[in-house]
C-alpha atoms as a PDB file:
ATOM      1  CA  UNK A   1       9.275 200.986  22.166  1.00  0.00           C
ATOM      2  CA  UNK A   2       7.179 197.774  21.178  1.00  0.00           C
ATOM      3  CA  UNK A   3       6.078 195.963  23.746  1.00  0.00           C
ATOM      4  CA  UNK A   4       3.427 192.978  23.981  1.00  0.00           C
ATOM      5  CA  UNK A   5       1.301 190.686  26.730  1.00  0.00           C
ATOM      6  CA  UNK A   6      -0.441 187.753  26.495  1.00  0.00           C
ATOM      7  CA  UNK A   7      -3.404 189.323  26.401  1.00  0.00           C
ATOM      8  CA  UNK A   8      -2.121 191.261  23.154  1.00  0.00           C
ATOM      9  CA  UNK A   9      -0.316 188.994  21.340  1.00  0.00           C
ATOM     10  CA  UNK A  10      -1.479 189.799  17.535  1.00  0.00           C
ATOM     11  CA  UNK A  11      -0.895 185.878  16.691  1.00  0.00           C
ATOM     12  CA  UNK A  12      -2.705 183.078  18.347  1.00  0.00           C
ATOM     13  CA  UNK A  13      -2.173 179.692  17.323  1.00  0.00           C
ATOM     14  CA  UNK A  14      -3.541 176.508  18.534  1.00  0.00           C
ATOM     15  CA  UNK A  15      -1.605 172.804  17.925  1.00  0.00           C
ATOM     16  CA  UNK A  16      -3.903 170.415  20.463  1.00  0.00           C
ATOM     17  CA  UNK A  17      -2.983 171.175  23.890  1.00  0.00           C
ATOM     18  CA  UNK A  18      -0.461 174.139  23.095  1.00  0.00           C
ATOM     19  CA  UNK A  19      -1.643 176.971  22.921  1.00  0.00           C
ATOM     20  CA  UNK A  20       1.028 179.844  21.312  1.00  0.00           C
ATOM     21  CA  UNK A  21       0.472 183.806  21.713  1.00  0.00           C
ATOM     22  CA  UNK A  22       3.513 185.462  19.905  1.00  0.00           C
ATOM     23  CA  UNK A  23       4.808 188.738  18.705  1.00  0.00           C
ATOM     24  CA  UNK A  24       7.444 189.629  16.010  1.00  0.00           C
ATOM     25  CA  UNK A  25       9.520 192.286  17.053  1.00  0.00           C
ATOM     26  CA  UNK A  26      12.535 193.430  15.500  1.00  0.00           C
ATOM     27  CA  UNK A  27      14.025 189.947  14.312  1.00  0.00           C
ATOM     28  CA  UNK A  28      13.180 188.308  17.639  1.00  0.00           C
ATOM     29  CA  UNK A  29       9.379 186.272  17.998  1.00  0.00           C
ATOM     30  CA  UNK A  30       8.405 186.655  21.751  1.00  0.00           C
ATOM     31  CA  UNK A  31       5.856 183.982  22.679  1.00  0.00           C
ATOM     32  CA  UNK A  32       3.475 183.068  25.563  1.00  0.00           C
ATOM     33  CA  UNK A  33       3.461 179.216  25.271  1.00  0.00           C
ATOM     34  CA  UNK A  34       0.830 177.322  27.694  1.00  0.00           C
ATOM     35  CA  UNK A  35       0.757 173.435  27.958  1.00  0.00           C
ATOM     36  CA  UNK A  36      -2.277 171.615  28.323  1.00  0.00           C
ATOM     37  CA  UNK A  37      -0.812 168.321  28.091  1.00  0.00           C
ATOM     38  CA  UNK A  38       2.896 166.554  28.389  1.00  0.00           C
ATOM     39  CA  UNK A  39       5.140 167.944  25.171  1.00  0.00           C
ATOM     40  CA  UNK A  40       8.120 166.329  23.515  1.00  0.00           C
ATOM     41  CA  UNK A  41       9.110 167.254  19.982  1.00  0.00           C
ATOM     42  CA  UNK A  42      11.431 163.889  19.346  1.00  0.00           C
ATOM     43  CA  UNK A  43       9.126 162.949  16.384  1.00  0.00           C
ATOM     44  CA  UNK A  44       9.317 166.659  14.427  1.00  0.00           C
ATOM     45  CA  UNK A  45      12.443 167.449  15.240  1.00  0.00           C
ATOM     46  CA  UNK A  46      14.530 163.964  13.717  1.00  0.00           C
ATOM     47  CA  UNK A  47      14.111 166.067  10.264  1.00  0.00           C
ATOM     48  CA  UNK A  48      17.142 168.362  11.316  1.00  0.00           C
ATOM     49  CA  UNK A  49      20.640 167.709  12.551  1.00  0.00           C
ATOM     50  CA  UNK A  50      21.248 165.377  15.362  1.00  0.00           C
ATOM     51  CA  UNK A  51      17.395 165.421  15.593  1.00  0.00           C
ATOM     52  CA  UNK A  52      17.397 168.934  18.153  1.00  0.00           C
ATOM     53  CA  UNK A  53      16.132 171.981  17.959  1.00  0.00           C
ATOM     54  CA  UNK A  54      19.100 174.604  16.323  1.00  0.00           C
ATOM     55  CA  UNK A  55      17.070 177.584  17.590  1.00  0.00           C
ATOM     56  CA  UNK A  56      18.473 179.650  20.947  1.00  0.00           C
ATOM     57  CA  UNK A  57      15.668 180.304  23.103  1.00  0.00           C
ATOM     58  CA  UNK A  58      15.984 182.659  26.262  1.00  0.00           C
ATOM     59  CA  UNK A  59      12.758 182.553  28.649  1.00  0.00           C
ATOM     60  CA  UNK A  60      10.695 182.398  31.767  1.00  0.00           C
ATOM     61  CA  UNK A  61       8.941 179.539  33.309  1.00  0.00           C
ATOM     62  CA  UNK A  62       5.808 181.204  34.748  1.00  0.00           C
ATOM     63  CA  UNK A  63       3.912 177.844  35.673  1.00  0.00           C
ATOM     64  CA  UNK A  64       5.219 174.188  35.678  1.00  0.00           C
ATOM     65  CA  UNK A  65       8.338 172.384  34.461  1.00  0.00           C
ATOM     66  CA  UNK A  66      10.357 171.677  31.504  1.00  0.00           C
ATOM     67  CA  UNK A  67      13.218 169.651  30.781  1.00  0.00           C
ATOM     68  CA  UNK A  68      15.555 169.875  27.740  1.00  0.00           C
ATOM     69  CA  UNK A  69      17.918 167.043  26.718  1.00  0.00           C
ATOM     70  CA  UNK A  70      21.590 167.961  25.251  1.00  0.00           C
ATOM     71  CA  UNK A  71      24.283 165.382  23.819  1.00  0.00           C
ATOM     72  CA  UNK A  72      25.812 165.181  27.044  1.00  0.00           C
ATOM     73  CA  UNK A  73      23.022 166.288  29.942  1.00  0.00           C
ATOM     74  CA  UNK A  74      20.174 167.444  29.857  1.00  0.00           C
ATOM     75  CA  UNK A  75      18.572 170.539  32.457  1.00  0.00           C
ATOM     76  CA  UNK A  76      15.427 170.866  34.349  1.00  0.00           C
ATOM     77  CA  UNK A  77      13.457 174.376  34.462  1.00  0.00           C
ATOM     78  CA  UNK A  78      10.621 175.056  36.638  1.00  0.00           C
ATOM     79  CA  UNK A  79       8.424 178.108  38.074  1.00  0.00           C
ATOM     80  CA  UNK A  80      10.429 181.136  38.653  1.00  0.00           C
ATOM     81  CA  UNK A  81      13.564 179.848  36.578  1.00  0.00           C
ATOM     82  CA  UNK A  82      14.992 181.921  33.589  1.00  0.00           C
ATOM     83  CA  UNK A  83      16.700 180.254  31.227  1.00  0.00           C
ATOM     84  CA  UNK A  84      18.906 180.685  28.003  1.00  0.00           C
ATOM     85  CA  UNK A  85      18.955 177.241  25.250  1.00  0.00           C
ATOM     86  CA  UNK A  86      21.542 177.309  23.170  1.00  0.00           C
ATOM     87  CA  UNK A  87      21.062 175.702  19.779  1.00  0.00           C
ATOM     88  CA  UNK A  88      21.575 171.609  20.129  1.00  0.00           C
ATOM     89  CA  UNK A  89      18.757 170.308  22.260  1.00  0.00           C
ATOM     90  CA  UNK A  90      15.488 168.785  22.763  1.00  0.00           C
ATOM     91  CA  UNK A  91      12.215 170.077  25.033  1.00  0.00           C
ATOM     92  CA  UNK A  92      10.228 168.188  27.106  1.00  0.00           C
ATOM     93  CA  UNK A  93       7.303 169.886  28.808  1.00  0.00           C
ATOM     94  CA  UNK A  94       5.197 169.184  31.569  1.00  0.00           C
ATOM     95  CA  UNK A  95       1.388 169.521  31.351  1.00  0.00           C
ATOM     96  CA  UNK A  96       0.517 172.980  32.627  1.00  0.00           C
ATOM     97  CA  UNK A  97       3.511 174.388  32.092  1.00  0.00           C
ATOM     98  CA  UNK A  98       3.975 178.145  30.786  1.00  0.00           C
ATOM     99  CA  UNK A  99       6.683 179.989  29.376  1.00  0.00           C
ATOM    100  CA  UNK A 100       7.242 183.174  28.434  1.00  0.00           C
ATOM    101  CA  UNK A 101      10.075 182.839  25.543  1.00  0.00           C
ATOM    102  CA  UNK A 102      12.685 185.082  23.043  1.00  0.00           C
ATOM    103  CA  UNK A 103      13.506 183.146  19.822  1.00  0.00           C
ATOM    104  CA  UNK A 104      15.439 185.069  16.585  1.00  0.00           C
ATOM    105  CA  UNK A 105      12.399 185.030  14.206  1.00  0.00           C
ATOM    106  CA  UNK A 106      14.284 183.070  10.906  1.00  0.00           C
ATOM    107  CA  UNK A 107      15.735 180.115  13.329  1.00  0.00           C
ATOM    108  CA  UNK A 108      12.400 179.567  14.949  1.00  0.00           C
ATOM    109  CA  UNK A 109      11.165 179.631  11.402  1.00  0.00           C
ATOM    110  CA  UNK A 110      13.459 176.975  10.778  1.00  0.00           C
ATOM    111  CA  UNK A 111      12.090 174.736  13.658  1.00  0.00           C
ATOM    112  CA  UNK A 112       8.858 175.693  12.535  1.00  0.00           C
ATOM    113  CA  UNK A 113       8.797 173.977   9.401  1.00  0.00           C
ATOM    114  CA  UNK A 114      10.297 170.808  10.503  1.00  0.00           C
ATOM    115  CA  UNK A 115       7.338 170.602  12.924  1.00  0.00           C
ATOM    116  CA  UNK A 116       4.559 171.124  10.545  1.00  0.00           C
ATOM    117  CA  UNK A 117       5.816 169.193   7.763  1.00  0.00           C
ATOM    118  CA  UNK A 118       5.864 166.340  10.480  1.00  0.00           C
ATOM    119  CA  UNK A 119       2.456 167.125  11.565  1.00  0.00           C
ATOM    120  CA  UNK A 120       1.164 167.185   8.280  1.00  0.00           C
ATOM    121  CA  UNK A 121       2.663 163.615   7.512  1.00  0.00           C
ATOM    122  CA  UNK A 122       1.336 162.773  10.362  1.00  0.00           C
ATOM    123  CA  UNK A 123      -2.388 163.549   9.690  1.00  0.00           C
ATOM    124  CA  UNK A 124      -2.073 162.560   6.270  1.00  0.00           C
ATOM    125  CA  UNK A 125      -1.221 159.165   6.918  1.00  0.00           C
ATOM    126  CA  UNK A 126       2.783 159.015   6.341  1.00  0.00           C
ATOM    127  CA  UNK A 127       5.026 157.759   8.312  1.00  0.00           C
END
């Protein structure tokens, strides 16, 4: 059975304060996200529909709080809370926050893109 830690997470990625440990296993990325600093993803994610994330997410907050905005409420995670997001919303993290988190590899991919290709807009000088 594969199985992972965030002490053996084969993929470590670093965007500013976030850092990301993940895992691909069997269609499903598992990630160990920590928070440096406060986290929205309004700007990156206005590229797809409604401007929200359309990746599900289940997880565990291990440190912190999050908060993640829906058309018509929004919820508030913090230490000790699991939690399952639906497709349709948008994240808002606290500095020092940590997650553990289960996202189907291709939708994340999805989310992915529309965050880099902002980022890279970003550094490159477009608006």
């Amino acid at each position: 059975m594969p199985k992972v830690s965030k002490q053996s997470a084969p993929q470590v990625q670093e965007f500013g304060p976030v850092t990301d440990r993940r895992a691909e296993m069997d269609g499903y990325t598992v990630e160990f996200v920590s928070f440096g600093a406060d986290a929205d993803l309004d700007g990156p994610l206005q590229s797809l529909p409604g401007g929200m994330c359309r990746c599900p997410h289940w997880g565990y907050v291990v440190a912190g709080r999050m908060r993640y905005v829906f058309e018509d409420h929004e919820e508030v995670y913090e230490a000790g809370d699991a939690f399952y997001q639906p497709p349709g919303h948008r994240p808002y993290v606290d500095a020092g926050t940590e997650l553990l988190q289960f996202s189907p590899t291709d939708d994340l991919a999805v989310t992915e893109r529309a965050i880099m290709e902002f980022m890279s807009r970003q550094e490159g000088g477009t608006p």
